[in-house]
C-alpha atoms as a PDB file:
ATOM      1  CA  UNK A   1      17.364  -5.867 -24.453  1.00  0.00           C
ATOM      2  CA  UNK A   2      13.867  -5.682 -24.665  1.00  0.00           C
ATOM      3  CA  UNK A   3      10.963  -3.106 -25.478  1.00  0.00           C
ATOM      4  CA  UNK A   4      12.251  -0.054 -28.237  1.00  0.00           C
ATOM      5  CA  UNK A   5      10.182   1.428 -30.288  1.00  0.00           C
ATOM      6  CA  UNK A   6       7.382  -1.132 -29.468  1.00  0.00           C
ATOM      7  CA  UNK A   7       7.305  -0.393 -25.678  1.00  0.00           C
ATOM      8  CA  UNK A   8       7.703   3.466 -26.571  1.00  0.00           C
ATOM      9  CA  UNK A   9       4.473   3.068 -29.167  1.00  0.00           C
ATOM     10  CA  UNK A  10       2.367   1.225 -26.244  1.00  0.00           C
ATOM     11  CA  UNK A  11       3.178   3.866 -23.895  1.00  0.00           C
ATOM     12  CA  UNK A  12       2.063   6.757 -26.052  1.00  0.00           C
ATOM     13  CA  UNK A  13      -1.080   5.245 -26.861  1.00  0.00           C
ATOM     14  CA  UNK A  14      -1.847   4.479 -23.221  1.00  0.00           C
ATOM     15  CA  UNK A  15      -1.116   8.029 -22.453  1.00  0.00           C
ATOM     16  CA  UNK A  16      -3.506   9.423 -25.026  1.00  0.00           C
ATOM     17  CA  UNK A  17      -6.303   6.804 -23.925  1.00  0.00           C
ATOM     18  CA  UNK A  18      -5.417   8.188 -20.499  1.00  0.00           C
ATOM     19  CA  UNK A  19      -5.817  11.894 -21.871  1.00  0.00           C
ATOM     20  CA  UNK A  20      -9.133  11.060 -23.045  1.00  0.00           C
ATOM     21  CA  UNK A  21     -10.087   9.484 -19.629  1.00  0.00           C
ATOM     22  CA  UNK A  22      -9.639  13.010 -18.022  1.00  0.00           C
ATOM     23  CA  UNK A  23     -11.413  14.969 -20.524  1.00  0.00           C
ATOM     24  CA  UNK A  24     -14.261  13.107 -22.500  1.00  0.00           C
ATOM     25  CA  UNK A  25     -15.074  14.459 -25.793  1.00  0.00           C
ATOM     26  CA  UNK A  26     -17.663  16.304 -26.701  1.00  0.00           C
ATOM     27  CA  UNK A  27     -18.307  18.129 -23.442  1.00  0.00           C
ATOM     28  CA  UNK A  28     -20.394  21.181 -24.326  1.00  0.00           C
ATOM     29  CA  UNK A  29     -18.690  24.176 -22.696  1.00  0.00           C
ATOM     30  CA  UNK A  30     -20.043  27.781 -22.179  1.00  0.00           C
ATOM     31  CA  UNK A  31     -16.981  30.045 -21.807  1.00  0.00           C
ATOM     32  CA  UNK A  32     -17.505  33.467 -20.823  1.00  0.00           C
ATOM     33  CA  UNK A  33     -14.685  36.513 -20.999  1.00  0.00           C
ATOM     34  CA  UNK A  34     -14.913  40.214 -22.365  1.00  0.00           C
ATOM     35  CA  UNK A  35     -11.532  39.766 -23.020  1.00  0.00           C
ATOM     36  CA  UNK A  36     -11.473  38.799 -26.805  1.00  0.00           C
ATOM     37  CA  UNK A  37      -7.958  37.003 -26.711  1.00  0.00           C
ATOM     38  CA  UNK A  38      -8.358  35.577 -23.548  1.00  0.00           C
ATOM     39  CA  UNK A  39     -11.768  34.068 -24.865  1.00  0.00           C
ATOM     40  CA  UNK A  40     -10.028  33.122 -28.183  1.00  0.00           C
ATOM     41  CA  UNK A  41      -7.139  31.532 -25.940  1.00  0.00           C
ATOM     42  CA  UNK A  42      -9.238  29.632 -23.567  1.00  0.00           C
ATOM     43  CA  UNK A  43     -11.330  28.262 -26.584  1.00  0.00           C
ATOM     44  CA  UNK A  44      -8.963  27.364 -28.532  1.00  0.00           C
ATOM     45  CA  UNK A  45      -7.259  25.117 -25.307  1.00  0.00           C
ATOM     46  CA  UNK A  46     -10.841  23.790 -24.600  1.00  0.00           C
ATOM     47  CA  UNK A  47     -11.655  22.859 -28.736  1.00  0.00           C
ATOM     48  CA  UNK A  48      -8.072  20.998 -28.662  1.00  0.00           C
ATOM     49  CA  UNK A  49      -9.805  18.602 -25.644  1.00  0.00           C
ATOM     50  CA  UNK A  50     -12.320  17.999 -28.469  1.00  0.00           C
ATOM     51  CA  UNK A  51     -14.777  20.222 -26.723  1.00  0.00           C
ATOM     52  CA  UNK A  52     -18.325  22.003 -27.712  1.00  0.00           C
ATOM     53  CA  UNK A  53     -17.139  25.496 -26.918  1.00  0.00           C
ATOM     54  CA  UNK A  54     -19.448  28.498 -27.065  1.00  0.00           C
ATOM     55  CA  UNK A  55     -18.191  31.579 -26.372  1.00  0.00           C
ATOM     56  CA  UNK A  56     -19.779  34.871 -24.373  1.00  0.00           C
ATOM     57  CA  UNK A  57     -17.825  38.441 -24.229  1.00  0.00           C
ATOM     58  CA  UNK A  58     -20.165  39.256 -21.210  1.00  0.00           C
ATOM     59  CA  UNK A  59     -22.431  37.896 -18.293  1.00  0.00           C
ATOM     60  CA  UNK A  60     -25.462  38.942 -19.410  1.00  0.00           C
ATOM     61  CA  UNK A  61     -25.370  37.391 -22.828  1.00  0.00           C
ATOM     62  CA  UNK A  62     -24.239  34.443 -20.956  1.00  0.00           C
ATOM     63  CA  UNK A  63     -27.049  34.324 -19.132  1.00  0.00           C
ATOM     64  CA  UNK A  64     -29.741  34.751 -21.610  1.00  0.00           C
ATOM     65  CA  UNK A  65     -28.208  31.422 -23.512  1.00  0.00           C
ATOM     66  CA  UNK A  66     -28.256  30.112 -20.939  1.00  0.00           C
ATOM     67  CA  UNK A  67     -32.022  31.172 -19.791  1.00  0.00           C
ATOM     68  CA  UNK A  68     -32.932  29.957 -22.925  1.00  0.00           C
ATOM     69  CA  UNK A  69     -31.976  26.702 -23.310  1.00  0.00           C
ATOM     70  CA  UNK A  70     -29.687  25.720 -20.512  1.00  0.00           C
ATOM     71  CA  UNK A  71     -29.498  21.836 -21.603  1.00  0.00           C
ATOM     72  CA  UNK A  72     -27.047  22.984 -24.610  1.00  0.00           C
ATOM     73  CA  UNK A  73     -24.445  23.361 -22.092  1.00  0.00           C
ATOM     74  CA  UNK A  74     -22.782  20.592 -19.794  1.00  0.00           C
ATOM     75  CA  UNK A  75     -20.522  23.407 -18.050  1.00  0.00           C
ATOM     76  CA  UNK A  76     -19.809  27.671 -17.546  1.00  0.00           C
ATOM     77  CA  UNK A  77     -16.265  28.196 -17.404  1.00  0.00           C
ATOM     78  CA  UNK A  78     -16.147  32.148 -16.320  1.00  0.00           C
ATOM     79  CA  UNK A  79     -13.670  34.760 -16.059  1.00  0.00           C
ATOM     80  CA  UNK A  80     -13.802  36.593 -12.511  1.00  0.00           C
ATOM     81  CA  UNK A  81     -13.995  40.047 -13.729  1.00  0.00           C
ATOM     82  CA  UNK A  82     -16.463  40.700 -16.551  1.00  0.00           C
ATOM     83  CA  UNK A  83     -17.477  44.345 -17.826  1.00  0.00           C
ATOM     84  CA  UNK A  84     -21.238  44.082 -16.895  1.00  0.00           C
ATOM     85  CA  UNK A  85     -21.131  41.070 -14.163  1.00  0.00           C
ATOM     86  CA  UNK A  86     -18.851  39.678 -11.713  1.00  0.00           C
ATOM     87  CA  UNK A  87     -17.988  36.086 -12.090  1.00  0.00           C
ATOM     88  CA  UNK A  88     -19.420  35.681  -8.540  1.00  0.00           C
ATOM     89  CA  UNK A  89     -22.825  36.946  -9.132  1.00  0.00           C
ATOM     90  CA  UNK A  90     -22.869  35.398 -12.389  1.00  0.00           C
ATOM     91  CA  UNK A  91     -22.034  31.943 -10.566  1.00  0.00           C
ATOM     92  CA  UNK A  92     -25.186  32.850  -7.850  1.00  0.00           C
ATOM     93  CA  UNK A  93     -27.274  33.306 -10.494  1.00  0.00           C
ATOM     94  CA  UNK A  94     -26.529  29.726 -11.852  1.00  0.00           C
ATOM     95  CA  UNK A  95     -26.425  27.970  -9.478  1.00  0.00           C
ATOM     96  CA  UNK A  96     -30.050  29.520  -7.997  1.00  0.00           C
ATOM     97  CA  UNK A  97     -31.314  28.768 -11.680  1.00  0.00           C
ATOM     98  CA  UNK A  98     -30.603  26.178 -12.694  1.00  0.00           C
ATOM     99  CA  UNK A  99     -28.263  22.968 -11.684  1.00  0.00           C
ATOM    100  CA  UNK A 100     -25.076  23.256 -13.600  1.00  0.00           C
ATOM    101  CA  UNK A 101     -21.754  23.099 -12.932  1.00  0.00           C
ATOM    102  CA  UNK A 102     -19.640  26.511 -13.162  1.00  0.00           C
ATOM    103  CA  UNK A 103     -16.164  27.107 -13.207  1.00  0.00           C
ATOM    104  CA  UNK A 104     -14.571  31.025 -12.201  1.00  0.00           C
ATOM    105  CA  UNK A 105     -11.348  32.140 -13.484  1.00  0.00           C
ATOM    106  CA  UNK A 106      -8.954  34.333 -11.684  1.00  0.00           C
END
């Protein structure tokens, strides 16, 4: 019988280097949501893929960050439905702006 606990060790720590493969550390994420939990929920998820999370309760304050100083920010990950914006127009106005990935929520 081979392998045990030394097979089971190597296996784990391939899967975590695998993990880290799919989401690199450190990406700097905008997340936008007026829902406070779901914003607390999504950026807690993102900070656990040892993400730069900043967080936005509504389009428009999303936008100005993002107006000034859009470098700070690799990615937008929006909700669809936002109080003063929808997720749609907020992705238009991105992507006419300025060339950055975004990401809309359903």
């Amino acid at each position: 019988m081979t392998g045990g606990a030394g097979e089971a060790r190597e296996s784990s720590m391939s899967a975590t280097s695998a993990v880290r493969l799919q989401f690199p550390e450190g990406l700097r994420v905008l997340a936008v949501d007026d829902d406070q939990t779901c914003l607390h929920i999504v950026g807690r998820m993102l900070e656990r893929c040892m993400y730069q999370v900043t967080k936005c309760r509504n389009g428009k304050e999303a936008l100005l960050l993002l107006r000034e100083d859009s470098s700070r920010f690799d990615i937008v990950l929006s909700d669809l439905h936002l109080s003063d914006i929808n997720g749609l127009k907020l992705l238009e106005i991105i992507a006419f702006e300025m060339d950055m990935p975004v990401v809309v929520m359903c």
